[in-house]
N, C-alpha and C. Protein backbone atom coordinates (compact mmCIF):
# COMPACT_ATOMS: atom_id res chain seq x y z
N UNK A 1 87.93 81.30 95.97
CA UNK A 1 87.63 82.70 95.70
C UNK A 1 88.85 83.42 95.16
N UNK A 2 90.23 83.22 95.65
CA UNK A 2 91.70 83.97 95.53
C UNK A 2 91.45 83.71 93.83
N UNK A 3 91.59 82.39 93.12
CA UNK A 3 91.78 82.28 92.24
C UNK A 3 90.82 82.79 90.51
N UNK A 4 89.25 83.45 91.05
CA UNK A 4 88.33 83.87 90.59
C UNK A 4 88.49 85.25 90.96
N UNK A 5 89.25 85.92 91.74
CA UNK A 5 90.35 87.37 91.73
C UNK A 5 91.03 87.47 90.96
N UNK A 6 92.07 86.58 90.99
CA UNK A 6 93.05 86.71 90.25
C UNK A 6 92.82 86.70 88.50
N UNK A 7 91.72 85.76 88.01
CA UNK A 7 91.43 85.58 87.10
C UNK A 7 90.30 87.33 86.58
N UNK A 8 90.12 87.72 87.72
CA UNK A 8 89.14 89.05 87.29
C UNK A 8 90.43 90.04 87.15
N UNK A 9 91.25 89.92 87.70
CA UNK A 9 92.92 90.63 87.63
C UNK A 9 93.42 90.57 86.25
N UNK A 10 93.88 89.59 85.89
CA UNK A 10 94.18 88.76 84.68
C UNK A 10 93.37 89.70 83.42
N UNK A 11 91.84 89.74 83.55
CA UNK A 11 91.34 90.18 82.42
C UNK A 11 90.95 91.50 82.40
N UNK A 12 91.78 92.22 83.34
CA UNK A 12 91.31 93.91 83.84
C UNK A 12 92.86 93.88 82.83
N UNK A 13 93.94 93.18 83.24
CA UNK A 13 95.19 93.79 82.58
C UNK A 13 95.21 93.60 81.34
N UNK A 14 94.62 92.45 80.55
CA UNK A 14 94.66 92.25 78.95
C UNK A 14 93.56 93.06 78.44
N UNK A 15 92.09 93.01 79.16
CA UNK A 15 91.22 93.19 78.52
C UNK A 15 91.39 94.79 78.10
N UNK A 16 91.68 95.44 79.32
CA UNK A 16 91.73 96.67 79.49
C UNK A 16 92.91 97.61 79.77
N UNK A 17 93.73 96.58 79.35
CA UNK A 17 95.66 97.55 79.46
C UNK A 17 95.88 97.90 81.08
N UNK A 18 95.31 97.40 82.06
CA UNK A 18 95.65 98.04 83.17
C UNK A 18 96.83 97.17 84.00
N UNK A 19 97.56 98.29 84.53
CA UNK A 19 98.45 97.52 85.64
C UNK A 19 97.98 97.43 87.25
N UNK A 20 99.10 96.68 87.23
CA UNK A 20 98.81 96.18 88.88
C UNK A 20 98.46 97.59 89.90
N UNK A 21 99.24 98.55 89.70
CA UNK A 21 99.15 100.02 89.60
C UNK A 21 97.78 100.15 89.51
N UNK A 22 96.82 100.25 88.40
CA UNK A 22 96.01 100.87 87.89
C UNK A 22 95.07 99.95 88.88
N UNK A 23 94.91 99.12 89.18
CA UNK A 23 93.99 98.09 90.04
C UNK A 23 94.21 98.85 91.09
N UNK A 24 95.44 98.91 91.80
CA UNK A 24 95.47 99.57 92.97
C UNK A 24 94.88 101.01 93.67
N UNK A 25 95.07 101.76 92.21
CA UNK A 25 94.85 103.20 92.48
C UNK A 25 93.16 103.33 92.90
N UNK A 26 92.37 102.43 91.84
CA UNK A 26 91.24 102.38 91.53
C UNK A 26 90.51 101.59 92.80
N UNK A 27 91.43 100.72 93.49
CA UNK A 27 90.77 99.89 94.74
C UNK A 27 91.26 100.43 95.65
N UNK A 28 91.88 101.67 96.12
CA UNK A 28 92.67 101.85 97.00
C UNK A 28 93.38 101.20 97.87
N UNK A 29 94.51 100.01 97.38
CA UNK A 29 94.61 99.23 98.26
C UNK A 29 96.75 99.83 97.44
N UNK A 30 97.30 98.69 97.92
CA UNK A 30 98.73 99.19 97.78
C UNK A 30 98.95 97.80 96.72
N UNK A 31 100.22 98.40 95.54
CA UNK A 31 100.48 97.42 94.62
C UNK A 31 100.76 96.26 95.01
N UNK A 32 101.69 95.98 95.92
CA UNK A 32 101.60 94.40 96.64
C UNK A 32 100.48 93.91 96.84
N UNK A 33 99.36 94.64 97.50
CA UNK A 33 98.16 94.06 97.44
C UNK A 33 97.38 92.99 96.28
N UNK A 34 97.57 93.76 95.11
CA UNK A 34 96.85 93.54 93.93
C UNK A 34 98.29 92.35 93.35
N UNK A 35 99.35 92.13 93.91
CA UNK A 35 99.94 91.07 93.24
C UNK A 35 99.80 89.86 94.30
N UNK A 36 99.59 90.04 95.11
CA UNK A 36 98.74 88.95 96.31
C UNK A 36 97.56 88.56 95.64
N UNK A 37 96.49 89.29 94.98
CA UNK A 37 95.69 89.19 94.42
C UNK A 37 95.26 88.04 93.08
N UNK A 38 96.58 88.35 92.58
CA UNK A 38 96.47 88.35 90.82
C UNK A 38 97.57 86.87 90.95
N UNK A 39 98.20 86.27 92.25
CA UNK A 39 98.82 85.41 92.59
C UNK A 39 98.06 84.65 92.98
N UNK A 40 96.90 84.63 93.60
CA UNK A 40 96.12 83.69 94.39
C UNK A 40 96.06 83.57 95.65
N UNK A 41 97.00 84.26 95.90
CA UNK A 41 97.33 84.15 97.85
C UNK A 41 96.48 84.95 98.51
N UNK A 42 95.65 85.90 97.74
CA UNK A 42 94.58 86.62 99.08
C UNK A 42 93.79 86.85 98.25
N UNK A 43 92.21 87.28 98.61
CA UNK A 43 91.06 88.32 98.29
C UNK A 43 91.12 89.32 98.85
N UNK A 44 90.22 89.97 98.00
CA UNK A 44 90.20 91.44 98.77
C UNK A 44 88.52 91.71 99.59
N UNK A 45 88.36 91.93 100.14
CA UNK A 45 87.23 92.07 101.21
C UNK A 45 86.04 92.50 100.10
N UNK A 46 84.69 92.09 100.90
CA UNK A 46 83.60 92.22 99.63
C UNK A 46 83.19 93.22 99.16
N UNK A 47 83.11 94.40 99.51
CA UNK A 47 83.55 95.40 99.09
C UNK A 47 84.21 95.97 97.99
N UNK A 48 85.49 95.61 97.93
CA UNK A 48 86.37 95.55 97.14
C UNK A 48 86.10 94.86 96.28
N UNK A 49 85.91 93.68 96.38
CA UNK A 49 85.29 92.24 95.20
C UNK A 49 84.18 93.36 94.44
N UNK A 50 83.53 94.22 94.76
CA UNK A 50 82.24 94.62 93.80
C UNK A 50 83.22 95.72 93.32
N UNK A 51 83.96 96.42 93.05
CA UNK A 51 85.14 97.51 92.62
C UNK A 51 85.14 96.53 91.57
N UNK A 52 86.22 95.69 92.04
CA UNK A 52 86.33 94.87 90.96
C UNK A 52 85.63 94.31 89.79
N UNK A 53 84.49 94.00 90.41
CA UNK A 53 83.79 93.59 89.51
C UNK A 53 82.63 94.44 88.34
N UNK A 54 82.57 95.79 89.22
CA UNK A 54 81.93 96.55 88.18
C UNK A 54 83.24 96.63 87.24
N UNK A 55 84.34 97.18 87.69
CA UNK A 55 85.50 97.72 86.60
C UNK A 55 85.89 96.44 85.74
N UNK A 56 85.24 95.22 85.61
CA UNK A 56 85.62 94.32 85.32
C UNK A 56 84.42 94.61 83.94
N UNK A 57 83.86 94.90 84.46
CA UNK A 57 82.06 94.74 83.58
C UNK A 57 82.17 95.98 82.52
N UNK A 58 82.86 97.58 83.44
CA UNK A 58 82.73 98.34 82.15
C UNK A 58 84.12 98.46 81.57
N UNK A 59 85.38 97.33 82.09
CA UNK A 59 86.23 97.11 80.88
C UNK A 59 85.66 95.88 79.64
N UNK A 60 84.86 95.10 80.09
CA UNK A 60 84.31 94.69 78.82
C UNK A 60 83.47 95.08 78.01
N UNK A 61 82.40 96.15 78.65
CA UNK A 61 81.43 97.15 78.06
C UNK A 61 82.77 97.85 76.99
N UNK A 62 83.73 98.52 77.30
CA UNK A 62 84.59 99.76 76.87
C UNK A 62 84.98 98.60 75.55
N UNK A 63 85.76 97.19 75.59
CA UNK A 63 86.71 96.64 74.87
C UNK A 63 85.71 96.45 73.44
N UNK A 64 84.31 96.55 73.45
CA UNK A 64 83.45 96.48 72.53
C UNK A 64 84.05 97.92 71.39
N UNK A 65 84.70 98.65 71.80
CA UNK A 65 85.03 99.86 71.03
C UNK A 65 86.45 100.31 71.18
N UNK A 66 87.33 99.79 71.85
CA UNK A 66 88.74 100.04 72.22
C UNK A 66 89.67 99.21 72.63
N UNK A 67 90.88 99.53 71.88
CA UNK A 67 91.42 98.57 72.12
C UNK A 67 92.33 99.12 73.62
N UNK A 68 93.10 97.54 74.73
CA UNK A 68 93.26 98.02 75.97
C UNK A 68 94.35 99.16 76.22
N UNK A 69 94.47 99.56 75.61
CA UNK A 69 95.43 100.79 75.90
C UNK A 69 94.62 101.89 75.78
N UNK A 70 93.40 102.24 74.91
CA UNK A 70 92.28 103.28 74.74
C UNK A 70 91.70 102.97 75.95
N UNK A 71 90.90 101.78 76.10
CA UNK A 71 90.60 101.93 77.31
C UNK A 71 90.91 101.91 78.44
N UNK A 72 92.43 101.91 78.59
CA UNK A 72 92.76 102.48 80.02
C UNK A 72 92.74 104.43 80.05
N UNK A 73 93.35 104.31 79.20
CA UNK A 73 92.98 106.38 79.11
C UNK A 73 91.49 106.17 79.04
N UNK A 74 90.57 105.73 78.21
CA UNK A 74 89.09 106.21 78.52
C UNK A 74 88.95 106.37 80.06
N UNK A 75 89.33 105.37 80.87
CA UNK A 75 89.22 105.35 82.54
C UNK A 75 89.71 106.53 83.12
N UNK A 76 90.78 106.83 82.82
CA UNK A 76 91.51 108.02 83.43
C UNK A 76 91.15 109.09 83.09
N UNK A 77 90.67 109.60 81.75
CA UNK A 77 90.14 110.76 80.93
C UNK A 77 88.99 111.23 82.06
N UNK A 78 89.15 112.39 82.10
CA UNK A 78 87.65 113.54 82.33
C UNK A 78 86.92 113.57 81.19
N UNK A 79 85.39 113.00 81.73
CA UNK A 79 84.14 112.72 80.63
C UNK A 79 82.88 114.27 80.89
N UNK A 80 83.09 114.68 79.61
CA UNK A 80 81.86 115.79 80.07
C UNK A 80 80.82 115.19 80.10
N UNK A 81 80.40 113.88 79.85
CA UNK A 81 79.07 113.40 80.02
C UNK A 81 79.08 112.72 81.54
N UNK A 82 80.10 112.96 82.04
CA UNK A 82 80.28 112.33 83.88
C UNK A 82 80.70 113.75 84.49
N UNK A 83 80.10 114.98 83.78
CA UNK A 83 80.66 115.88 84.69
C UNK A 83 81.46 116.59 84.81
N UNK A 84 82.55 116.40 83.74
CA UNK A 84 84.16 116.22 84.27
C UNK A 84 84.66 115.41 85.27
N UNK A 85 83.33 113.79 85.65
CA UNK A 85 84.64 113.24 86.36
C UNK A 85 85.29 111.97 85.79
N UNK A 86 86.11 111.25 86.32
CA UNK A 86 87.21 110.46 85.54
C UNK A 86 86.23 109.03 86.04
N UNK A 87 86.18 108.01 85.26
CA UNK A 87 85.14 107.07 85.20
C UNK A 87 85.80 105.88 86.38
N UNK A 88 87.83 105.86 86.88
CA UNK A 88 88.18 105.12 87.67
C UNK A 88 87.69 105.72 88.87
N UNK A 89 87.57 107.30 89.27
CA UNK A 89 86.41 107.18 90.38
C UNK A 89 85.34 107.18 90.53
N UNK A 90 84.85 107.14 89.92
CA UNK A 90 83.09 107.01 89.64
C UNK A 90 82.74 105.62 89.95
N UNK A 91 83.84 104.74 89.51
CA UNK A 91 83.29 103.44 89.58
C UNK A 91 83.90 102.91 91.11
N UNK A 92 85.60 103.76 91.62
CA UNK A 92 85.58 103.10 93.37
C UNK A 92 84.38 103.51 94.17
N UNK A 93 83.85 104.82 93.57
CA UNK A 93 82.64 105.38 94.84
C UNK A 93 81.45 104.79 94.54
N UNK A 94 81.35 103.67 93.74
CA UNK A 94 80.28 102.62 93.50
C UNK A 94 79.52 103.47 92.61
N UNK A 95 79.79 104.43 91.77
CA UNK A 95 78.93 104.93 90.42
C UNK A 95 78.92 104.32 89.24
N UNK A 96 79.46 102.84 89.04
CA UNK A 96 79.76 101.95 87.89
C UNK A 96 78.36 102.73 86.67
N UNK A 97 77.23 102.61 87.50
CA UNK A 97 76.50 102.83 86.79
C UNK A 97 76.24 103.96 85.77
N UNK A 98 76.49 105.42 86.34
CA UNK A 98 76.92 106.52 85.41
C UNK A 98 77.89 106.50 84.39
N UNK A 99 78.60 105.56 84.67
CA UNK A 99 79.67 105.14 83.36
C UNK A 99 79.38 104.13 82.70
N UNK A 100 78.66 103.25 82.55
CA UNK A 100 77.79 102.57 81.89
C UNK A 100 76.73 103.38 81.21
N UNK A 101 76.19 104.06 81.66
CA UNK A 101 75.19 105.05 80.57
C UNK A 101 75.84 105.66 79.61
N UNK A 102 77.22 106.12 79.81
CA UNK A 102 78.18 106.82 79.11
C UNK A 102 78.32 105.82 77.89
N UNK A 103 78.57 104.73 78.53
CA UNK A 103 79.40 103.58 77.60
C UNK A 103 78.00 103.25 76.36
N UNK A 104 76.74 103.19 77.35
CA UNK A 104 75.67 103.09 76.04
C UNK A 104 75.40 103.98 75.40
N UNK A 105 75.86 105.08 75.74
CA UNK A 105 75.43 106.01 74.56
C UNK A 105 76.22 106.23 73.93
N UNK A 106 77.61 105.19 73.90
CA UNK A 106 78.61 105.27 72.78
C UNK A 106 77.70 104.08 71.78
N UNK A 107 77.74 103.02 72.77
CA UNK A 107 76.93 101.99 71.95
C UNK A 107 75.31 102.01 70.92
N UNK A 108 74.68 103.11 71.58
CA UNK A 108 73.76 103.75 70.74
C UNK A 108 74.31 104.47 69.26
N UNK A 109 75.51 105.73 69.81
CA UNK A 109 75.51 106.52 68.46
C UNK A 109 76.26 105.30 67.34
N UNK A 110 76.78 104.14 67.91
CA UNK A 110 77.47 103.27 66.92
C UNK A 110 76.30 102.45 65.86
N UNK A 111 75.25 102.71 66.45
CA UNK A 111 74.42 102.06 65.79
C UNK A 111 73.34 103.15 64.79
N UNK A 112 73.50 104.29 64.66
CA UNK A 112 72.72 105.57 64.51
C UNK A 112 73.56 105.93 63.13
């Protein structure tokens, strides 16, 4: 399991410009954590594993239109179509999904 973390770690930081930092803030856990992580030496509780894994899902949804440095500011940015809220909490409080609608209706007007 450590090593199917680490590898979801791995492609949060290329895919999507994020640091060990940016994992952390978003999982609430502490930066050592996330290099325990991204090392192989621990998981993070299942819970956490689904954090991960949505932010894993709408950094590959996002990389369809940005490159990883856009989409780490897309994460951090206030979305008026979320409200004004910022899509890295939307997705720890398990709202992956409201930012995925966001993300398709980028993917819609691209096709319009």
């Amino acid at each position: 399991m450590s090593g199917a973390v680490a590898r979801l770690v791995e492609d949060l930081r290329s895919r999507g410009g994020l640091k060990g930092s940016d994992v952390a803030n978003i999982t609430h856990v502490s930066q050592a954590t996330v290099s325990r992580w991204a090392a192989g030496k621990a998981a993070p509780p299942p819970k956490t594993q689904l954090v991960i894994s949505d932010l894993r899902y709408v950094v590959d949804r996002l990389a369809e239109f940005y490159s990883p440095d856009e989409t780490r500011i897309w994460l951090y940015a206030r979305h008026p179509l979320l409200n004004g809220a910022r899509a890295i909490d939307l997705i720890h409080e398990g709202g992956a999904d409201a930012v995925l609608a966001v993300i398709d209706s980028l993917a819609d007007a691209s096709f319009t």
